[in-house]
C-alpha atoms as a PDB file:
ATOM      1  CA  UNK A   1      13.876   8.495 -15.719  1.00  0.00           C
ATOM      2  CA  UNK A   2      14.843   6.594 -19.439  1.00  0.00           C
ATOM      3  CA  UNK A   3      12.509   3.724 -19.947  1.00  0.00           C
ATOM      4  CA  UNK A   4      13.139   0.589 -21.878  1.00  0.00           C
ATOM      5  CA  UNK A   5       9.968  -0.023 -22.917  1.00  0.00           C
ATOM      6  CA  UNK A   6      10.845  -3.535 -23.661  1.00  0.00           C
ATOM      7  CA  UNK A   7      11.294  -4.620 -20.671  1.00  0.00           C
ATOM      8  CA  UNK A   8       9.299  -2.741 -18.751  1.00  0.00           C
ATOM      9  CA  UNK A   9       5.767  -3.696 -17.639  1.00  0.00           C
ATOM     10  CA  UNK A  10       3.170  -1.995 -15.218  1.00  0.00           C
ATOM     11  CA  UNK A  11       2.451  -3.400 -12.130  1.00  0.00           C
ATOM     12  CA  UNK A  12      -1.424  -2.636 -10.470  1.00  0.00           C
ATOM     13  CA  UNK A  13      -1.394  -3.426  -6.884  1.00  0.00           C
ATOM     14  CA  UNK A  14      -3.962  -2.806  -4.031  1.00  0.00           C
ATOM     15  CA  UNK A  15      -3.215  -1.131  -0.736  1.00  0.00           C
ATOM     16  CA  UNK A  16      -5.156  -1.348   2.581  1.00  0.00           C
ATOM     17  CA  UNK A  17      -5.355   1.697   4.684  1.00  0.00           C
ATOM     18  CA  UNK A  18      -6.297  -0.053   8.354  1.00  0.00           C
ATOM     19  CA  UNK A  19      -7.044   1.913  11.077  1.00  0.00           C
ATOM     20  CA  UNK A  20      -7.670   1.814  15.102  1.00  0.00           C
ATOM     21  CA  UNK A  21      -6.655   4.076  18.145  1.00  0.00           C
ATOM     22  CA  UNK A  22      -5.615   6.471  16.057  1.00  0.00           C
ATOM     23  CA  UNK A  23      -3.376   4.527  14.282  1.00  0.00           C
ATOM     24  CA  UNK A  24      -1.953   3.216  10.518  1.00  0.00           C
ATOM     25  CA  UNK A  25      -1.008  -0.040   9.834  1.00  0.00           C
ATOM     26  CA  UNK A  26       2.407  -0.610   7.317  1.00  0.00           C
ATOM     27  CA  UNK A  27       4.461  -2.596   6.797  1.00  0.00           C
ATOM     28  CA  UNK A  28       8.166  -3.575   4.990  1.00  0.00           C
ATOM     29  CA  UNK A  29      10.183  -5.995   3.490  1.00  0.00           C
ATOM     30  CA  UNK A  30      12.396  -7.286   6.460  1.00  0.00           C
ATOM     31  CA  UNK A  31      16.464  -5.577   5.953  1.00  0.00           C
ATOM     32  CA  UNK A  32      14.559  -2.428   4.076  1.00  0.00           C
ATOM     33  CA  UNK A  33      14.321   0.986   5.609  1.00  0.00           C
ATOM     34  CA  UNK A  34      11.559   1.873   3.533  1.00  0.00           C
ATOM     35  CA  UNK A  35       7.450   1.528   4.530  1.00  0.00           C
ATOM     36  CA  UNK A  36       4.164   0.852   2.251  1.00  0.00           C
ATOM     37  CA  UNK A  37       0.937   0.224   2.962  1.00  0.00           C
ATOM     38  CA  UNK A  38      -0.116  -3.606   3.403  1.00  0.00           C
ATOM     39  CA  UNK A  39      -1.730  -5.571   0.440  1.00  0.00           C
ATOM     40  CA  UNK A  40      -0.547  -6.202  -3.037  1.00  0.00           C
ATOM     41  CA  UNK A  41      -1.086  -7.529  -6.788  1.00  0.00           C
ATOM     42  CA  UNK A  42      -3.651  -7.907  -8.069  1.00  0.00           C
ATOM     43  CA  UNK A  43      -4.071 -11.305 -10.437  1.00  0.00           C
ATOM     44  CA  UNK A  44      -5.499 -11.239 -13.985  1.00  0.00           C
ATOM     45  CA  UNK A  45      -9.953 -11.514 -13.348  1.00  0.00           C
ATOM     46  CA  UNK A  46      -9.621 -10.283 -10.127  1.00  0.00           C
ATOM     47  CA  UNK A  47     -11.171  -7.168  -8.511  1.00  0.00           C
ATOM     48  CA  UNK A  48      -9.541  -4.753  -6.288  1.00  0.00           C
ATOM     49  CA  UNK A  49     -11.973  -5.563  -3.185  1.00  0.00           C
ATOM     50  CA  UNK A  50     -10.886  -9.197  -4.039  1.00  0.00           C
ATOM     51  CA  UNK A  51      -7.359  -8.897  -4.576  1.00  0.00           C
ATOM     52  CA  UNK A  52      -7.225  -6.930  -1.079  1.00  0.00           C
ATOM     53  CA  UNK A  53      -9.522  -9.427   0.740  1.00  0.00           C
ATOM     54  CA  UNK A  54      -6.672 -12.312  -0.358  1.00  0.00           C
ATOM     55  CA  UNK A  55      -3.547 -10.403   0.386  1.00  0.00           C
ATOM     56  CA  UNK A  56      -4.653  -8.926   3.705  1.00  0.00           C
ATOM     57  CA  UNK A  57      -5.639 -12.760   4.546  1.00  0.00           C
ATOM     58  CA  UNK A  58      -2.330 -14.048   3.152  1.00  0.00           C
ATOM     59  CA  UNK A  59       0.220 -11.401   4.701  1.00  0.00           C
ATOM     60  CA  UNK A  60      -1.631 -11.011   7.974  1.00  0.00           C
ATOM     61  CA  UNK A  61      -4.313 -13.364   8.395  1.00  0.00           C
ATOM     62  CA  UNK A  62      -7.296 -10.761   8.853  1.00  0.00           C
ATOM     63  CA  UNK A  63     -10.626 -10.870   7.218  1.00  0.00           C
ATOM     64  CA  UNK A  64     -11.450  -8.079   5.611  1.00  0.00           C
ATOM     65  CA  UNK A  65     -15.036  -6.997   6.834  1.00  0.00           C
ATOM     66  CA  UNK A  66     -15.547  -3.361   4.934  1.00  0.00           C
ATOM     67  CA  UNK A  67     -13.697  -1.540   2.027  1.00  0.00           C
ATOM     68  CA  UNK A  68     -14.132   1.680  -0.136  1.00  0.00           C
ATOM     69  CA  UNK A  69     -11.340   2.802  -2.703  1.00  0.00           C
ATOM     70  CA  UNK A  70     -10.031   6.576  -1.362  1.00  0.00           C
ATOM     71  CA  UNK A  71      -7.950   6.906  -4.672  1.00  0.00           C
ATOM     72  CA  UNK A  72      -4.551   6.240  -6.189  1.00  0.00           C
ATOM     73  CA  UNK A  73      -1.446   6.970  -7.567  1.00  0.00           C
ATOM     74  CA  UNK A  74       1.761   6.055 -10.012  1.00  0.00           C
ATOM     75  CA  UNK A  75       5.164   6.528 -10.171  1.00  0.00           C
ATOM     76  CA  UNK A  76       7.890   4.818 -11.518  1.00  0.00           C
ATOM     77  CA  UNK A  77      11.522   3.293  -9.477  1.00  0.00           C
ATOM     78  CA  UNK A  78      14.397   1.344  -9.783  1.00  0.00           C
ATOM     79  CA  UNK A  79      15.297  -1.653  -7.302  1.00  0.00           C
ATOM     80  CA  UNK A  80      18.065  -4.658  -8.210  1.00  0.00           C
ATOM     81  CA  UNK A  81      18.642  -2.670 -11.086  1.00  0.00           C
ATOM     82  CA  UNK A  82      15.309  -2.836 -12.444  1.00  0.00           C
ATOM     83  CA  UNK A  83      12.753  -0.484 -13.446  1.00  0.00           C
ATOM     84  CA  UNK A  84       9.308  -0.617 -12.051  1.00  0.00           C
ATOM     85  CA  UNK A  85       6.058   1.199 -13.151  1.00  0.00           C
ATOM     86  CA  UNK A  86       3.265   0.633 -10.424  1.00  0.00           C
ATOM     87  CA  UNK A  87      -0.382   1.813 -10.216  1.00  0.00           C
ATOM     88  CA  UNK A  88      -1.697   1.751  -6.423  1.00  0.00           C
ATOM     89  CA  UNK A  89      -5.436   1.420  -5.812  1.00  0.00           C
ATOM     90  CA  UNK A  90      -5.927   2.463  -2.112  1.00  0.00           C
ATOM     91  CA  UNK A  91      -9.217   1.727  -0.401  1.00  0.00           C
ATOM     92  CA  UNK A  92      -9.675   2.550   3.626  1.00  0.00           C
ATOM     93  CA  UNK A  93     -10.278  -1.312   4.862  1.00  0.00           C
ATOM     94  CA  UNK A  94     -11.768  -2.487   8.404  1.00  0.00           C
ATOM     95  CA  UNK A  95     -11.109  -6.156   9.475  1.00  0.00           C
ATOM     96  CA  UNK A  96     -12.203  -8.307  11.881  1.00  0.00           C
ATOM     97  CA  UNK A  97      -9.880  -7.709  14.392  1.00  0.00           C
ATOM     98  CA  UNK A  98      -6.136  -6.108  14.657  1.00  0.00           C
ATOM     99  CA  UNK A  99      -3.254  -7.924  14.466  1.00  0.00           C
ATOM    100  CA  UNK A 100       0.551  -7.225  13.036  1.00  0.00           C
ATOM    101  CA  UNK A 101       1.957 -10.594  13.549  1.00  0.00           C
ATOM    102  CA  UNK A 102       2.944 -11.519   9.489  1.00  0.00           C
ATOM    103  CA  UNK A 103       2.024 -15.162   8.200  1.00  0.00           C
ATOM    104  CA  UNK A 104       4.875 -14.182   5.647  1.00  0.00           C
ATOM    105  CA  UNK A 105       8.405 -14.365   6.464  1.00  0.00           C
ATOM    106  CA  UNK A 106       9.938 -11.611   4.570  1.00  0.00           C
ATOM    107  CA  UNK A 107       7.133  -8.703   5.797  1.00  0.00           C
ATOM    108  CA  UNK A 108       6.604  -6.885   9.135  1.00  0.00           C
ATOM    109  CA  UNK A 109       3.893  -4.931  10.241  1.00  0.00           C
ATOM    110  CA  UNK A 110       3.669  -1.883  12.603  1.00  0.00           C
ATOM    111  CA  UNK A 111       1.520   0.515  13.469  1.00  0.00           C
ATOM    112  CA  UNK A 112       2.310   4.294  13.194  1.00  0.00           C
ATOM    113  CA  UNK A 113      -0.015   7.156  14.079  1.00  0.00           C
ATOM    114  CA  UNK A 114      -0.330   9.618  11.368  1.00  0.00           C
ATOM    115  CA  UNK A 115       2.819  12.265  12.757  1.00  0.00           C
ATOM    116  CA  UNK A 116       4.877   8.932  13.215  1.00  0.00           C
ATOM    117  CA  UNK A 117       4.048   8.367   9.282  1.00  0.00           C
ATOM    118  CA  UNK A 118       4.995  11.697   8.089  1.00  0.00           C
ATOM    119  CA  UNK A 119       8.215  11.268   9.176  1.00  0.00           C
ATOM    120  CA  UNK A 120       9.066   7.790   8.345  1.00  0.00           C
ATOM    121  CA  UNK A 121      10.524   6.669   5.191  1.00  0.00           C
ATOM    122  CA  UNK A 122       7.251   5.446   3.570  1.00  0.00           C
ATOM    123  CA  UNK A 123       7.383   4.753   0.033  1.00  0.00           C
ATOM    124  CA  UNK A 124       5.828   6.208  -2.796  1.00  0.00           C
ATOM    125  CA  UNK A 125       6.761   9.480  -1.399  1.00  0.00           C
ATOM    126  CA  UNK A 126       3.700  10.664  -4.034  1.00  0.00           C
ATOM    127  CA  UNK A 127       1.387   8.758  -1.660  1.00  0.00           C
ATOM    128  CA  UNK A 128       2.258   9.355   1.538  1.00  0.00           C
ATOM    129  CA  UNK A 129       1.759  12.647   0.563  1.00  0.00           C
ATOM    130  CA  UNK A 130      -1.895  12.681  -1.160  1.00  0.00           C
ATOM    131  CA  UNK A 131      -2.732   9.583   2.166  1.00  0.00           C
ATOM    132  CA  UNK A 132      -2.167  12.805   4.369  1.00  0.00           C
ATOM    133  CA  UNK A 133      -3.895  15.286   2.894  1.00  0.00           C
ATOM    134  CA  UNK A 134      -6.663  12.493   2.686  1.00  0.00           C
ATOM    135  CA  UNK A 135      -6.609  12.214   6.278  1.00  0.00           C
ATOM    136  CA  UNK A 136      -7.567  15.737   6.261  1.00  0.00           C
ATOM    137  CA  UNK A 137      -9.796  16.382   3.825  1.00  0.00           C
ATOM    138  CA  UNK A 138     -11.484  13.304   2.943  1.00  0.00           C
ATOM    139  CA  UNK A 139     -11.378  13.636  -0.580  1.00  0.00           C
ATOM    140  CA  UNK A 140     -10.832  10.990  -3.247  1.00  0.00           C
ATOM    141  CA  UNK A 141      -7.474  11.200  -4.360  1.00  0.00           C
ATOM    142  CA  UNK A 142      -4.999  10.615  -7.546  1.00  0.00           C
ATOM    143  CA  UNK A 143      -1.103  11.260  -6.935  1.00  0.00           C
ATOM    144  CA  UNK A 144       1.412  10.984  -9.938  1.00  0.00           C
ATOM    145  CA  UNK A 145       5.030  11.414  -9.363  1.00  0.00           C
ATOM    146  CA  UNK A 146       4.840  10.607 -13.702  1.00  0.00           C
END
């Protein structure tokens, strides 16, 4: 992929890998057939434990009550005919309880166990894949589809 530089910029975001029964909480943008994992932007001053802490309360409510970052990845995309170059930080999160009822209108949240999120359309593909060999091997990660 050609990048205009000019009018490009990098986007760092935090993702929250929440688990119980077995299972992975994601989410998407209502209309898309595409998944991620829940959180989000981080703001300028703000650390990643932070930035996850606010979004998870935001987009779902939930306190988070424990976090570790597991790794990360880039990659680059195009949506509405724009291109996008995002850094994930992912950390393994526990809250105070589970819920997947969204406090924002455009998300939903489900949750998948891990064979479910193989085969779903979860997006980066680069993390879905590194998030399941994590699963298995328990070693930090860093996945670049650059």
């Amino acid at each position: 992929m050609v990048v205009n530089m000019k009018k490009s910029k990098i986007d760092l975001l935090v993702r929250a890998i929440i688990e119980t029964s077995g299972k992975i909480m994601i989410c998407r943008k209502k209309g898309e057939k595409y998944f991620f994992l829940p959180g989000g932007h981080m703001e300028f001053g703000e650390s990643g434990e932070n930035a996850l802490k606010r979004e998870i309360g935001e987009e779902l409510g939930l306190r988070i009550t424990k976090c570790s970052l597991i790794g990360g990845s880039e990659h680059l995309f195009r949506e509405d005919k724009k291109e996008y170059h995002e850094i994930n930080l992912v950390f393994r999160a526990e809250t105070d309880r589970i819920r997947t009822e969204s406090r924002e209108d455009h998300l939903e949240f489900f949750l998948l166990n891990k064979k479910q999120l193989a085969k779903n359309n979860f997006m980066p593909k680069v993390l879905k894949v590194a998030i399941l060999k994590w699963f298995r091997d328990g070693k930090f990660f860093w996945a670049s589809q650059i």
